[in-house]
N, C-alpha and C. Protein backbone atom coordinates (compact mmCIF):
# COMPACT_ATOMS: atom_id res chain seq x y z
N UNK A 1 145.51 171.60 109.83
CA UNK A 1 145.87 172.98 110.11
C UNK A 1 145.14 173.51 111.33
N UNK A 2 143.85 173.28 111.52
CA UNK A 2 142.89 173.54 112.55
C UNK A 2 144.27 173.21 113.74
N UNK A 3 144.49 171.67 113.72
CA UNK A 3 145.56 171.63 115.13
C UNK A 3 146.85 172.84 116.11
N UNK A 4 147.07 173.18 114.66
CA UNK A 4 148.48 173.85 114.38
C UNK A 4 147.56 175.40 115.19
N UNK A 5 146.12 175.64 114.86
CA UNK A 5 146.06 177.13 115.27
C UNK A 5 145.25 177.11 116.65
N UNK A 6 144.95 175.71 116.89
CA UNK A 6 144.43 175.24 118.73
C UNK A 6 145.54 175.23 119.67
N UNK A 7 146.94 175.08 119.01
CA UNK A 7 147.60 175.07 119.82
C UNK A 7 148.20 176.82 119.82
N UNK A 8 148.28 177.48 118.83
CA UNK A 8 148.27 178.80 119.06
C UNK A 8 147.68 179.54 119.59
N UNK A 9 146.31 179.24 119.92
CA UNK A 9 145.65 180.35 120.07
C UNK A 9 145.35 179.73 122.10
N UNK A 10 145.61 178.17 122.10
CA UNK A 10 145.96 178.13 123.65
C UNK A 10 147.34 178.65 124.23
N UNK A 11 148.13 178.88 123.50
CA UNK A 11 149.93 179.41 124.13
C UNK A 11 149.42 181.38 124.45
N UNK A 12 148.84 181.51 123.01
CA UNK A 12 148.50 182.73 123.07
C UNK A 12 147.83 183.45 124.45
N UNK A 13 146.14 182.54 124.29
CA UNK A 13 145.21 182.82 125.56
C UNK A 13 146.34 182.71 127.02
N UNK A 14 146.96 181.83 126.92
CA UNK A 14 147.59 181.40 128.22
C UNK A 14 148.93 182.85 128.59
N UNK A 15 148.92 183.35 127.54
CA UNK A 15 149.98 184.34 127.89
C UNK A 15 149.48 185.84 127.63
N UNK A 16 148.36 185.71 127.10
CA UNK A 16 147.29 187.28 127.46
C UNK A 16 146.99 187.06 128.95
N UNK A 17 146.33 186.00 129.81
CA UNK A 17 146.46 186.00 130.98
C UNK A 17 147.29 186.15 132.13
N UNK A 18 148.86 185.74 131.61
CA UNK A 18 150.13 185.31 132.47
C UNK A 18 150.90 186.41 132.01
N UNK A 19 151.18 187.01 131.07
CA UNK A 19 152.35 187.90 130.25
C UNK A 19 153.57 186.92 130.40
N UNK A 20 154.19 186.80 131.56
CA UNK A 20 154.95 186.16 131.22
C UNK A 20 155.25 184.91 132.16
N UNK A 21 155.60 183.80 131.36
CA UNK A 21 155.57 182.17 131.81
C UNK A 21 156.93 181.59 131.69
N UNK A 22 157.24 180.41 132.83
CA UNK A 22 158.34 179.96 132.06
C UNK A 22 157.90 178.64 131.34
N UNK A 23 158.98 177.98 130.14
CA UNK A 23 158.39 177.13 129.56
C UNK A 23 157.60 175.67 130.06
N UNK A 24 157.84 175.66 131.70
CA UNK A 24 157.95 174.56 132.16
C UNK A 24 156.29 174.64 132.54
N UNK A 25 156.00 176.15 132.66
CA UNK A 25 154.31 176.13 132.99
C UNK A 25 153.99 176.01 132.62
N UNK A 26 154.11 176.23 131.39
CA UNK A 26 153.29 176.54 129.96
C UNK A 26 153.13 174.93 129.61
N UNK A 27 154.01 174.08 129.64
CA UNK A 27 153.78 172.69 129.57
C UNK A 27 152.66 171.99 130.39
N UNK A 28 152.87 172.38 131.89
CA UNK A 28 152.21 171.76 133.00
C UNK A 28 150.68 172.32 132.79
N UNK A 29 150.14 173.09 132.46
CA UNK A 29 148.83 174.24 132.42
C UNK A 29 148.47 174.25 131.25
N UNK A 30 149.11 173.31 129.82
CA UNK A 30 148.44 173.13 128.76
C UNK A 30 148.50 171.38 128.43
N UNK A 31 148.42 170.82 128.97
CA UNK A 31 148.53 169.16 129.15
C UNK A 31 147.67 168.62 128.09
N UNK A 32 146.89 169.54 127.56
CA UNK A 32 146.28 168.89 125.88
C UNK A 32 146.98 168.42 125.29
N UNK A 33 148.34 169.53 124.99
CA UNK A 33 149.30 169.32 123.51
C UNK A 33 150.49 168.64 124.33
N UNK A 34 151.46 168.40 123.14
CA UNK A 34 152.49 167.66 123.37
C UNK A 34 153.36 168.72 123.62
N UNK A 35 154.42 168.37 124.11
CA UNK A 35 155.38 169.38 124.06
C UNK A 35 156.54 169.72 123.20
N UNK A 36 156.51 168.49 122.04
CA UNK A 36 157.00 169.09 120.73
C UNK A 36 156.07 170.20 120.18
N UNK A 37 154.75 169.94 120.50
CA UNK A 37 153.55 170.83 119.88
C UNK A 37 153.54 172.06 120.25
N UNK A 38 153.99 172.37 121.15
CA UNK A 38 154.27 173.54 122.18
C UNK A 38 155.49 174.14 121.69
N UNK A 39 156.98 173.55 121.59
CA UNK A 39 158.16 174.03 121.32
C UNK A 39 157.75 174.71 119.65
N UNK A 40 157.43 173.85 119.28
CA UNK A 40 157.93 174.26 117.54
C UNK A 40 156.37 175.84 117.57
N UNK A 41 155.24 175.40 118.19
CA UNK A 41 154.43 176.95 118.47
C UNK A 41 154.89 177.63 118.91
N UNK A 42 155.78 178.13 120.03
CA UNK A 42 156.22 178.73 120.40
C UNK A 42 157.33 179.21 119.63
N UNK A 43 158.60 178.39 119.18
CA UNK A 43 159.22 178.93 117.65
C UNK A 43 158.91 180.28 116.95
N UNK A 44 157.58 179.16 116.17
CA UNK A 44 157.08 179.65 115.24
C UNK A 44 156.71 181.43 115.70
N UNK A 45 155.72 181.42 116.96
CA UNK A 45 155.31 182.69 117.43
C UNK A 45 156.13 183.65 117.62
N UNK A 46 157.63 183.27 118.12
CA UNK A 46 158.85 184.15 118.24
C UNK A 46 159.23 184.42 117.12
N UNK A 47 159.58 183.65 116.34
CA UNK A 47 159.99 184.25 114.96
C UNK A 47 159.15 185.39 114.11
N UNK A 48 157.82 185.06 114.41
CA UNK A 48 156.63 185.91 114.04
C UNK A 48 156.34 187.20 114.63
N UNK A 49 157.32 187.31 115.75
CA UNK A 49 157.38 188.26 116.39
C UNK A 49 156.22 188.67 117.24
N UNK A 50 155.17 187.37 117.91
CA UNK A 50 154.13 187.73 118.62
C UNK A 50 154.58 187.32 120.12
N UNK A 51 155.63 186.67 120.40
CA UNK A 51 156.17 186.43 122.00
C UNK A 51 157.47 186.35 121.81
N UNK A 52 158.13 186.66 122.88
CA UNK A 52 159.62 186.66 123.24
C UNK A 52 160.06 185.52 123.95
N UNK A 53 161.61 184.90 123.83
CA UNK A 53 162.00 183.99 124.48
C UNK A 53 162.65 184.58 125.11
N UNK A 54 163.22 183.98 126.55
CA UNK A 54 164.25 184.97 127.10
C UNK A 54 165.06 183.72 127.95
N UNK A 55 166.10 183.95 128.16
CA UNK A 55 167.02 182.78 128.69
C UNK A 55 166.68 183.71 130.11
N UNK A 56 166.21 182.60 131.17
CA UNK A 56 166.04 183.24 132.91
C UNK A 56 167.42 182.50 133.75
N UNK A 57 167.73 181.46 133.30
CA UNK A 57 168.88 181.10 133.69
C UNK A 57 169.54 179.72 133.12
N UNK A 58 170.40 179.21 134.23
CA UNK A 58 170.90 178.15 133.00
C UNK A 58 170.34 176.90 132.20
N UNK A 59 168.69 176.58 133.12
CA UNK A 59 167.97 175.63 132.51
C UNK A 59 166.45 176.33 132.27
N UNK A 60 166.65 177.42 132.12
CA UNK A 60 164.78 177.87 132.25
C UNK A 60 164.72 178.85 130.91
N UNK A 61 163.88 179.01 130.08
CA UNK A 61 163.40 179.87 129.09
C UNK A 61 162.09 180.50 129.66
N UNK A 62 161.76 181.72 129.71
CA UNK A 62 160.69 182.25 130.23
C UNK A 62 160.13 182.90 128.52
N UNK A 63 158.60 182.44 128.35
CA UNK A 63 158.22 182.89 127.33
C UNK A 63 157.85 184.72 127.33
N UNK A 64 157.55 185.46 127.34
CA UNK A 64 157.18 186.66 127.42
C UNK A 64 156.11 187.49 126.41
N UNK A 65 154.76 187.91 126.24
CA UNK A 65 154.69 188.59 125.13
C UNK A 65 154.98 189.50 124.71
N UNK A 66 155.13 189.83 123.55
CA UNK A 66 155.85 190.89 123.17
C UNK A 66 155.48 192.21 123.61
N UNK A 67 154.45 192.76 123.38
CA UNK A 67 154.30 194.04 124.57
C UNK A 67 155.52 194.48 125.65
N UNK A 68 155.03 193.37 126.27
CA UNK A 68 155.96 193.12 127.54
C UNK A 68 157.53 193.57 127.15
N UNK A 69 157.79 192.91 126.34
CA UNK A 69 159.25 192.50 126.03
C UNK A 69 159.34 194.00 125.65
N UNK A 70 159.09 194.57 124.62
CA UNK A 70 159.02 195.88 124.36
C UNK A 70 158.96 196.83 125.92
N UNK A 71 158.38 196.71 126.74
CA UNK A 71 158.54 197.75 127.77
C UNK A 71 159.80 197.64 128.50
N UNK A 72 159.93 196.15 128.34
CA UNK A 72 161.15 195.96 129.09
C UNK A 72 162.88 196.51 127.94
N UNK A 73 162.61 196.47 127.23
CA UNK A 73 163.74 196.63 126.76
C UNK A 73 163.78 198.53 126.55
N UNK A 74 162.76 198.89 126.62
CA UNK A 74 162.62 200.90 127.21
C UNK A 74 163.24 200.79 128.42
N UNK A 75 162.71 199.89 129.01
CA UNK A 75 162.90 200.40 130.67
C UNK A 75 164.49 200.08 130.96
N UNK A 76 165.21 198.91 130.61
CA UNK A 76 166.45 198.82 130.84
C UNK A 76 167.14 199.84 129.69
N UNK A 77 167.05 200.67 128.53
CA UNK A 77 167.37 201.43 127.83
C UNK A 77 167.76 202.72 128.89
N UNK A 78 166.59 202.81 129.27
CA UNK A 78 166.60 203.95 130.13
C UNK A 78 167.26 204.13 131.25
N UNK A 79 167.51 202.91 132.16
CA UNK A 79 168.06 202.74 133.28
C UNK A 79 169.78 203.22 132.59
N UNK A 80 170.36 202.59 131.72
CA UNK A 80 171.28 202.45 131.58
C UNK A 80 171.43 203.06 131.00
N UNK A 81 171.02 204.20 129.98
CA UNK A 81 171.29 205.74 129.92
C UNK A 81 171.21 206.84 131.13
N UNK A 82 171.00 206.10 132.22
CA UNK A 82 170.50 207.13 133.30
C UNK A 82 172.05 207.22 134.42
N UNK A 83 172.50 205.77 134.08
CA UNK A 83 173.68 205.40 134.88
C UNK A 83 174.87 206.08 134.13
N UNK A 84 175.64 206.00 132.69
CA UNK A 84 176.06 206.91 132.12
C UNK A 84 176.27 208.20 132.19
């Protein structure tokens, strides 16, 4: 279990620093873990509702933390009540 929360709490640290990453960094800049080890943490953290996935285009997932994700989804709320 210890494994399971080294690799959380490095995706975590790595995205209190970055806010937001795409998955491909997050691989390259954590070269400890595997990158099944990484996918299924990252999962897990989205479902948990502590980071956001976001499709950036047709081959890229950008991780986001949630904070973040939260401002962003005000800020386009707003834009697009503003255009209306």
């Amino acid at each position: 279990m210890s494994h399971i929360n080294d690799v959380e709490t490095a995706v975590l640290y790595y995205l209190q620093r970055h806010q937001i990453c795409p998955m491909e960094e997050l691989f390259r800049n954590l070269p400890a873990f595997t990158v099944n080890q990484m996918f299924l943490t990252v999962d897990r953290l989205s479902r948990e509702g502590k980071v956001l996935l976001r499709y950036q285009n047709r081959s890229e997932y950008v991780i986001v933390r949630s904070e973040i994700g939260r401002q962003w989804s005000r800020e386009i709320a707003g834009a697009t009540s503003e255009v209306g």
